[in-house]
N, C-alpha and C. Protein backbone atom coordinates (compact mmCIF):
# COMPACT_ATOMS: atom_id res chain seq x y z
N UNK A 1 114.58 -35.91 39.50
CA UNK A 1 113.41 -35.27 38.95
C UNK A 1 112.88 -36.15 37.82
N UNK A 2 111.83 -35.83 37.75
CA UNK A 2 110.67 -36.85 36.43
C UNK A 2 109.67 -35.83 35.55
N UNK A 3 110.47 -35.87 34.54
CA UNK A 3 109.64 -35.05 33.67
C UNK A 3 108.33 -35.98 33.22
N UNK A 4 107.00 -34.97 33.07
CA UNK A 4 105.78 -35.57 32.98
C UNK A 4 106.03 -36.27 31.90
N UNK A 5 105.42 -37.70 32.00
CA UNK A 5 105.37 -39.09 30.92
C UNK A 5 104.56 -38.12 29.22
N UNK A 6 105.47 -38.30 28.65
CA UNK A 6 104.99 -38.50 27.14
C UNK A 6 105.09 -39.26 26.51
N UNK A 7 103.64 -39.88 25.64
CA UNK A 7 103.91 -40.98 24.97
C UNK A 7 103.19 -40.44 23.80
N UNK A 8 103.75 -41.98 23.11
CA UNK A 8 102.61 -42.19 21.40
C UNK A 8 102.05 -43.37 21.31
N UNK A 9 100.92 -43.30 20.76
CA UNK A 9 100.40 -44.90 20.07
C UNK A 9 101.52 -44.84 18.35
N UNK A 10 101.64 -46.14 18.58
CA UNK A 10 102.76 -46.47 16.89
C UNK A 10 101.69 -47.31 16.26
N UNK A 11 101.60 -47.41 15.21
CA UNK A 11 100.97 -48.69 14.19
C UNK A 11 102.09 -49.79 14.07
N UNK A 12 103.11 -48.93 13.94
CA UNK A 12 104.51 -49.94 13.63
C UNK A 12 105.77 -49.28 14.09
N UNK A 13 106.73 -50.29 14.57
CA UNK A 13 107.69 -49.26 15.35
C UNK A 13 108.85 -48.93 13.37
N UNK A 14 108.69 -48.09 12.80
CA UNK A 14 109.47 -48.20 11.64
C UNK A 14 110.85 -47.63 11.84
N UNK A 15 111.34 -47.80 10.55
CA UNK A 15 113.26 -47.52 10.75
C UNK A 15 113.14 -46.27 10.84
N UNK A 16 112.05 -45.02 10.36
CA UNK A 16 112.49 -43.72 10.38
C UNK A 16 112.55 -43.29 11.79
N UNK A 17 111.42 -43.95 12.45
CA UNK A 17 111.31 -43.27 13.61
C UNK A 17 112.15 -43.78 15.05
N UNK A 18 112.64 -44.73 14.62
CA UNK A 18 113.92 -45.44 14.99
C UNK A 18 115.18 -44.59 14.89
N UNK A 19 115.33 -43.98 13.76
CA UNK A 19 116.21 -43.26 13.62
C UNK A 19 116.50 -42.36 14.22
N UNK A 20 115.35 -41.37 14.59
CA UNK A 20 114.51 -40.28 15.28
C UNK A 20 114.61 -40.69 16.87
N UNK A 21 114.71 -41.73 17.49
CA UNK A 21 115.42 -41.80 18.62
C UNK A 21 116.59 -42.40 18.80
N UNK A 22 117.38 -42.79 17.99
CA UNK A 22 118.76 -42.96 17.92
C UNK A 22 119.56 -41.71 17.83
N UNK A 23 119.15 -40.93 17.17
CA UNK A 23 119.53 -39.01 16.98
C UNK A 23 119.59 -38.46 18.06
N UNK A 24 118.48 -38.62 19.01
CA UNK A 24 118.13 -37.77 19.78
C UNK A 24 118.71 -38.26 20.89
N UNK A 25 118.85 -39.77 21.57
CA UNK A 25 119.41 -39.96 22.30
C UNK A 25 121.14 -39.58 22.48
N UNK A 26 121.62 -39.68 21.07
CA UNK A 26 122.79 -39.56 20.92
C UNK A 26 123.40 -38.30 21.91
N UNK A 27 122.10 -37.48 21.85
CA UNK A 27 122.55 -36.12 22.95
C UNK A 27 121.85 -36.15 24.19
N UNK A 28 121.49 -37.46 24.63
CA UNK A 28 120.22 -37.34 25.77
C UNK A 28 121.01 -36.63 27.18
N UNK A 29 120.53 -35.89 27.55
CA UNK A 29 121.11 -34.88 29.03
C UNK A 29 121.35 -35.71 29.75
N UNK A 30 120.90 -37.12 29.80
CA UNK A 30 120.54 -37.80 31.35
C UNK A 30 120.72 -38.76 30.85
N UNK A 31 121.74 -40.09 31.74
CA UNK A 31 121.88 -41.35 31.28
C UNK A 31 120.69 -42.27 32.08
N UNK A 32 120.22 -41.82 33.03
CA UNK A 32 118.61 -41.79 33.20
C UNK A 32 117.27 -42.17 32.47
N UNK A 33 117.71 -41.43 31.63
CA UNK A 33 116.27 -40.88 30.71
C UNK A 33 116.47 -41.97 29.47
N UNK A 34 115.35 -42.66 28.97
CA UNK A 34 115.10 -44.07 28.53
C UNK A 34 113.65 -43.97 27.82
N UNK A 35 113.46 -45.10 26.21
CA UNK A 35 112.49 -45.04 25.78
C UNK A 35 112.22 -46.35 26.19
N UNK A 36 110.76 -46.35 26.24
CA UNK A 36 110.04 -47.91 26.63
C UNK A 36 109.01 -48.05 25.87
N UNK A 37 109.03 -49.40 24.88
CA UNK A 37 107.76 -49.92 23.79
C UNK A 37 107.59 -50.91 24.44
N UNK A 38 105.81 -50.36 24.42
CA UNK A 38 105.06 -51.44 25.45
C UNK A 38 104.24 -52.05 24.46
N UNK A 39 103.90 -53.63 23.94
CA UNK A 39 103.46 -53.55 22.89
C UNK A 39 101.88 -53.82 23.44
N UNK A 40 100.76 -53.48 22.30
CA UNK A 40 99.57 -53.69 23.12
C UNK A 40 98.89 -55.01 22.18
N UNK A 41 97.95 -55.58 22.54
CA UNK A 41 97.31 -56.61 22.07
C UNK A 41 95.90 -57.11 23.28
N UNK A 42 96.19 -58.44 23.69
CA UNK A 42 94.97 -59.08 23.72
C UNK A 42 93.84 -58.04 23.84
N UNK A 43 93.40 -57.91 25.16
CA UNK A 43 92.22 -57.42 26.05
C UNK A 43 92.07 -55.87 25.51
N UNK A 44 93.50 -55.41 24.95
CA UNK A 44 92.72 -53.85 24.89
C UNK A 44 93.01 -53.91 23.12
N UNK A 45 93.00 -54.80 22.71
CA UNK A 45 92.86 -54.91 21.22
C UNK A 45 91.40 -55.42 20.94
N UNK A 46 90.72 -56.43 21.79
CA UNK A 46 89.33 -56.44 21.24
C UNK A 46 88.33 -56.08 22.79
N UNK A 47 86.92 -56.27 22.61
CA UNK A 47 86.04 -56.30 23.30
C UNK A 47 85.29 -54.64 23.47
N UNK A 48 84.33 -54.91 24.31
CA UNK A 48 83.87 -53.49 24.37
C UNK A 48 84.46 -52.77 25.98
N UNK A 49 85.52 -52.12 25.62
CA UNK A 49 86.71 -51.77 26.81
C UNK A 49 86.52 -50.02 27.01
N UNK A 50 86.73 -49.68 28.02
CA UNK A 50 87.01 -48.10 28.02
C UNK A 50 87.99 -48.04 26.80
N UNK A 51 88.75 -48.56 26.41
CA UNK A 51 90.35 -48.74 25.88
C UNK A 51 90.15 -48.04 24.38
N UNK A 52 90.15 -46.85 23.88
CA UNK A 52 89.85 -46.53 22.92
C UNK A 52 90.55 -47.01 20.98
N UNK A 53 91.80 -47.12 21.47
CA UNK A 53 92.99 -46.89 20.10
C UNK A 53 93.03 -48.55 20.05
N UNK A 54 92.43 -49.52 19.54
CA UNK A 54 93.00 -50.59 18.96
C UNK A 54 93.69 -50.68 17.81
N UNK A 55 93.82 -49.59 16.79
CA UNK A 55 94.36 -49.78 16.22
C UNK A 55 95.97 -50.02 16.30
N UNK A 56 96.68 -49.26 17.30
CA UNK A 56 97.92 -48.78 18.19
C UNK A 56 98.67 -50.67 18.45
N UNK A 57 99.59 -51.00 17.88
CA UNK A 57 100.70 -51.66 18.42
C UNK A 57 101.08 -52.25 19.23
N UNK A 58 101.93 -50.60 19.22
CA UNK A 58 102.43 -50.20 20.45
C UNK A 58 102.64 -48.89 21.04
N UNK A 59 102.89 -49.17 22.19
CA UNK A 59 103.06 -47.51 23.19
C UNK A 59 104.57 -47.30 23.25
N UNK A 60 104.77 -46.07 22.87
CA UNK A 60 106.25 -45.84 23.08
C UNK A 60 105.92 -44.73 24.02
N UNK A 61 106.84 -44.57 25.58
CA UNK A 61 106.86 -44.20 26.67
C UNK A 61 107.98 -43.53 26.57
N UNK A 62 107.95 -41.76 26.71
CA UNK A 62 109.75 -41.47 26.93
C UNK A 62 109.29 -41.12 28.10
N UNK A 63 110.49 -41.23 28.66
CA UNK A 63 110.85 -41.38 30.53
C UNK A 63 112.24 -40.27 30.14
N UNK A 64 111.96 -39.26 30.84
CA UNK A 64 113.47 -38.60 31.10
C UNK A 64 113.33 -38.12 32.67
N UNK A 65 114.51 -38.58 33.33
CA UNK A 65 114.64 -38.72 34.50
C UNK A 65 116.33 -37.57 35.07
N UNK A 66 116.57 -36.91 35.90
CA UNK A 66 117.64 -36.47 36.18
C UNK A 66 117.80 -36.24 38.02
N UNK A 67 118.93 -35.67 38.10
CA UNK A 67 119.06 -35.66 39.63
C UNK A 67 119.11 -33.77 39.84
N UNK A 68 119.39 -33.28 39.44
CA UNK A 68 119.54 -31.94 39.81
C UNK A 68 118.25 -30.75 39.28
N UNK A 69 117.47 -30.73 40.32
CA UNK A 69 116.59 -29.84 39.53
C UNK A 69 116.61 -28.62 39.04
N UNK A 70 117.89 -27.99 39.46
CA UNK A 70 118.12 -26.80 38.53
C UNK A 70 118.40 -26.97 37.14
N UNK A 71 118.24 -28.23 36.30
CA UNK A 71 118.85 -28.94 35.47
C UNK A 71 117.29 -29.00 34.73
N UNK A 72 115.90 -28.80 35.08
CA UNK A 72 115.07 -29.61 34.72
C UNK A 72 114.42 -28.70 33.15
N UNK A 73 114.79 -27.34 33.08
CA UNK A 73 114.62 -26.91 31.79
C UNK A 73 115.16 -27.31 30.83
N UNK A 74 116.13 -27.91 30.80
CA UNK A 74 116.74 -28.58 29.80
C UNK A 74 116.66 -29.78 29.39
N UNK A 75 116.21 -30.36 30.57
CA UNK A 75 115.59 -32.46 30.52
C UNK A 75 114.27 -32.30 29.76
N UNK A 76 113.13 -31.36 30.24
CA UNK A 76 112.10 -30.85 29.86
C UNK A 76 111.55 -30.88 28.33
N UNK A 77 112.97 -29.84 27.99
CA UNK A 77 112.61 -29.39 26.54
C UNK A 77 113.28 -30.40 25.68
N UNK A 78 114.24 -31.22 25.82
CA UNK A 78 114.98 -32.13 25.28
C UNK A 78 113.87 -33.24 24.98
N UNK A 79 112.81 -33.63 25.86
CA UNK A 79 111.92 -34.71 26.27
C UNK A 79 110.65 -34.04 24.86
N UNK A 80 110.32 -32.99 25.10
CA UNK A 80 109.60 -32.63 24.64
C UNK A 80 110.03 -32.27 22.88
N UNK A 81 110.92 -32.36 22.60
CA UNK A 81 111.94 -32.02 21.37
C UNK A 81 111.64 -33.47 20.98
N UNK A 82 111.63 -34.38 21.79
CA UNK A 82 111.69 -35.96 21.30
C UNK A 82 110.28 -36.03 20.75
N UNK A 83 109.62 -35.83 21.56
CA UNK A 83 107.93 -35.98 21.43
C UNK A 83 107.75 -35.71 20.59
N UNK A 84 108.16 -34.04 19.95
CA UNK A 84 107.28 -33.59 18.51
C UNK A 84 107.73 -34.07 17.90
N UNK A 85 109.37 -34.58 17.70
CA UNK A 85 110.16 -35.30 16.56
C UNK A 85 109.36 -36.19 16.07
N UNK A 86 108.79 -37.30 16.64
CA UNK A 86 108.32 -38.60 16.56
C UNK A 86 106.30 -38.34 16.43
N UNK A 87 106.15 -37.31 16.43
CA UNK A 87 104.73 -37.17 16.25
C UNK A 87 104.27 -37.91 15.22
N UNK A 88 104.78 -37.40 13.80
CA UNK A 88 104.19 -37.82 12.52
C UNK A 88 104.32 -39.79 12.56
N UNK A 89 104.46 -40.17 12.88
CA UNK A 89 104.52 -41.56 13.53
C UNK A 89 103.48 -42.19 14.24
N UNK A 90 102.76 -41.13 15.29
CA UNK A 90 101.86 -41.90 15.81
C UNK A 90 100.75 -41.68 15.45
N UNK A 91 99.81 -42.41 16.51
CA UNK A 91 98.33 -42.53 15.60
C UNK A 91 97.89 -41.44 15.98
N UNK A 92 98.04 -40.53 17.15
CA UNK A 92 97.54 -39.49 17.36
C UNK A 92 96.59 -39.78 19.13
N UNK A 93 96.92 -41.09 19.16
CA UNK A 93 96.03 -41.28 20.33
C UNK A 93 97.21 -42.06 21.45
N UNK A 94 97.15 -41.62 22.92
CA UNK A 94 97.88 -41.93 23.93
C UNK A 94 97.05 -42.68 24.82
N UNK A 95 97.86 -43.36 25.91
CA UNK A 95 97.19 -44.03 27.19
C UNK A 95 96.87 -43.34 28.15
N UNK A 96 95.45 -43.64 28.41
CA UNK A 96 95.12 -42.73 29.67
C UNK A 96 96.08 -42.79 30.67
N UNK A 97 96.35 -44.01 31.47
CA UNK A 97 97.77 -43.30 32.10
C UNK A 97 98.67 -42.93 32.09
N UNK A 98 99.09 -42.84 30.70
CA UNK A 98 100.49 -41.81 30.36
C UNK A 98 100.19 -40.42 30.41
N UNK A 99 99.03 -40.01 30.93
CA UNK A 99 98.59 -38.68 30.76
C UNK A 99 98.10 -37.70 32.45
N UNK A 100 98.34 -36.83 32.42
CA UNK A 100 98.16 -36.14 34.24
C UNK A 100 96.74 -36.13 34.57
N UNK A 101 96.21 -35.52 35.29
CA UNK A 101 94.98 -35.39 35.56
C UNK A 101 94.19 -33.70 34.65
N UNK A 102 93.48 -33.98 34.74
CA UNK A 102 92.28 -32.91 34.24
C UNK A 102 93.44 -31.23 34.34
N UNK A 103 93.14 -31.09 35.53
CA UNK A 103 94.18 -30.03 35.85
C UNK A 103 95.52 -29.46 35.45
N UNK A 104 96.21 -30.57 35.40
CA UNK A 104 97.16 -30.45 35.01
C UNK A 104 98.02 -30.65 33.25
N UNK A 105 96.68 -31.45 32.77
CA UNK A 105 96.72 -32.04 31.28
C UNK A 105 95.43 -31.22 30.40
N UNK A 106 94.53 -30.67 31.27
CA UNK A 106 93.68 -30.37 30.23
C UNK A 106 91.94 -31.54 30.21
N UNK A 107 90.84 -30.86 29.89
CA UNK A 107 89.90 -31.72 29.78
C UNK A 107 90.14 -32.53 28.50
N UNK A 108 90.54 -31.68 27.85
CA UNK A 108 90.73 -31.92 26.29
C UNK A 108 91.49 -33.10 25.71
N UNK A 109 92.50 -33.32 26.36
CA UNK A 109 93.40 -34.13 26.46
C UNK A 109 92.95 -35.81 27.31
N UNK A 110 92.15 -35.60 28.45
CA UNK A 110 91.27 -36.53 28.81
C UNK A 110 90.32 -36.84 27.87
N UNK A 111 89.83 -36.47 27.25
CA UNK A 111 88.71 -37.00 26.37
C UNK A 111 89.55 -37.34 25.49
N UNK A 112 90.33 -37.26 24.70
CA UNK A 112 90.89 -37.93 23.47
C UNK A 112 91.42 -39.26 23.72
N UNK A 113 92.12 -39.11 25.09
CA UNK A 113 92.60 -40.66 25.44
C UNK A 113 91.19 -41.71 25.81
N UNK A 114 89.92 -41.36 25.90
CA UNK A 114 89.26 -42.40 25.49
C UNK A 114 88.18 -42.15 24.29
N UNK A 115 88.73 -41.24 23.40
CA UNK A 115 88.57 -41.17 22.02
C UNK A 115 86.77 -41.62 22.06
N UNK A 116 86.01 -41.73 21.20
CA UNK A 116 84.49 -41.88 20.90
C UNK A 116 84.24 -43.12 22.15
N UNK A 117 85.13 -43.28 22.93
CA UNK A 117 84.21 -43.95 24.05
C UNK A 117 83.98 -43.06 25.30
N UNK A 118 83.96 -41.80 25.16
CA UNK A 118 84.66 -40.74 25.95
C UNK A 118 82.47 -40.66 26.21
N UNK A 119 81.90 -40.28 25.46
CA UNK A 119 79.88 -40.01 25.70
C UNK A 119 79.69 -41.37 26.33
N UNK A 120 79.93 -42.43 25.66
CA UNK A 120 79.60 -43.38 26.30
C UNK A 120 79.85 -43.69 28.21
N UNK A 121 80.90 -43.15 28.29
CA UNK A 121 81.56 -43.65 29.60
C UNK A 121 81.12 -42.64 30.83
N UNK A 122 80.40 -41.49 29.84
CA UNK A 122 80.13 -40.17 30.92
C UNK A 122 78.88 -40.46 30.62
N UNK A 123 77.99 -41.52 29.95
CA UNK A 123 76.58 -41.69 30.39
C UNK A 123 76.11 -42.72 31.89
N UNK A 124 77.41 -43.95 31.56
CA UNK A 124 77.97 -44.85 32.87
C UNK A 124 77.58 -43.82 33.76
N UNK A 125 78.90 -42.99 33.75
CA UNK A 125 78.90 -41.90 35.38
C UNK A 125 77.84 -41.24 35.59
N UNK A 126 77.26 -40.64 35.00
CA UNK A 126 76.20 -40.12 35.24
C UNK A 126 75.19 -41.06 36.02
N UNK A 127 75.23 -42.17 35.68
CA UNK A 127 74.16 -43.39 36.35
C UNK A 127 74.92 -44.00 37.25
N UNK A 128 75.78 -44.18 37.77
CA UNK A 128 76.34 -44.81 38.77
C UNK A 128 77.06 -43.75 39.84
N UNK A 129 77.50 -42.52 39.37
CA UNK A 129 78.37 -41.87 40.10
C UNK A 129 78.08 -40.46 39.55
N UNK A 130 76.60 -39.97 39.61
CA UNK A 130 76.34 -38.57 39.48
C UNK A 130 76.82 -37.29 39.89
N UNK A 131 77.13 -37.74 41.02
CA UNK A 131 78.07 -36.92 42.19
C UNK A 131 79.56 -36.72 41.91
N UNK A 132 79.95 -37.13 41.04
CA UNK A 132 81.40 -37.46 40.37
C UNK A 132 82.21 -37.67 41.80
N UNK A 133 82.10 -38.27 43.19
CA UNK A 133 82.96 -39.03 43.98
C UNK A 133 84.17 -39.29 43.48
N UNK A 134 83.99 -40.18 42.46
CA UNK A 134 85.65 -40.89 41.95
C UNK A 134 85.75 -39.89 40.73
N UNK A 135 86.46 -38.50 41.57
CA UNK A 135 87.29 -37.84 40.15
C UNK A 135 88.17 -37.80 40.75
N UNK A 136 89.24 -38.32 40.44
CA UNK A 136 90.57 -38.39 40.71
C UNK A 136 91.40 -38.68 39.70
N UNK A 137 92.52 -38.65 39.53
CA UNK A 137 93.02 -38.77 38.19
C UNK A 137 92.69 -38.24 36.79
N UNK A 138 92.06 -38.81 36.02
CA UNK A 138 91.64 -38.48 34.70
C UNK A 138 90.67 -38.53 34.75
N UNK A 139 89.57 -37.95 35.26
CA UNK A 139 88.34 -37.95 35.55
C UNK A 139 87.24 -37.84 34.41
N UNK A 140 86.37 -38.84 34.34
CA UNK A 140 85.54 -38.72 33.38
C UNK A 140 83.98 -37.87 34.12
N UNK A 141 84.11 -36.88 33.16
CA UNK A 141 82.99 -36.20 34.11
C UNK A 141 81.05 -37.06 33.35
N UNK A 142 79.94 -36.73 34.76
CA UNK A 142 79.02 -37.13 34.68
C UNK A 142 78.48 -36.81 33.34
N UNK A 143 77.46 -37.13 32.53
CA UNK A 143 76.93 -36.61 31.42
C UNK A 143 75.90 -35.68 32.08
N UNK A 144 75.33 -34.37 31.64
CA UNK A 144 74.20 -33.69 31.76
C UNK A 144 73.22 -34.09 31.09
């Protein structure tokens, strides 16, 4: 089983929050379940990109993974126990693909992951793809 991807944007990976997954792993349910810092730079650090958070580092990715799904309330909340731990840490902004679709995540949650480029990108759709065709995933809806 794969609990849904939660991440953070970091400014800096620091010792507290280091600490904060050294703690937490210490009890991790699943020898599975793994953090991943992806660091970000060139292409989505400058230019005019969908890519909202340049300010962001790096991406820290928790992955908790297990085999028994009667098991998954507890991988779940453990994953999610990590997440809020480490909140005050991030910038507040995530990667659009670390995030589910509309449905399942929320509109709300789609628009923040492309943060004030979010009007811009639904004026695009609106002119190229009025019909919203390509909503799939994280769908940026047409502008009215």
């Amino acid at each position: 089983m794969l609990c849904p991807t939660l991440a953070h944007f970091l400014r800096e990976i620091s010792d507290d929050a280091m600490d904060i997954l050294v703690e937490h792993f210490a009890s991790v349910p699943s020898p599975l379940s793994a953090p991943f810092f992806q660091q970000t730079g060139g292409a989505m650090r400058r230019g005019n990109t969908a890519y909202a958070h340049r300010d962001a580092l790096y991406n820290l990715i928790l992955v908790a993974e297990w085999l028994d799904p009667g098991e998954s309330e507890r991988h779940v909340h453990w994953t999610r126990e990590l997440w809020e731990a480490l909140q005050p840490y991030s910038t507040g902004g995530f990667y659009v693909n670390d995030i589910g679709r509309e449905e399942d995540d929320g509109a709300d949650r789609v628009r923040a992951a492309y943060g004030a480029n979010y009007q811009r990108l639904a004026a695009l759709k609106k002119q190229y793809d009025p019909e919203n065709l390509f909503r799939h995933n994280q769908n940026i809806k047409p502008a009215v």
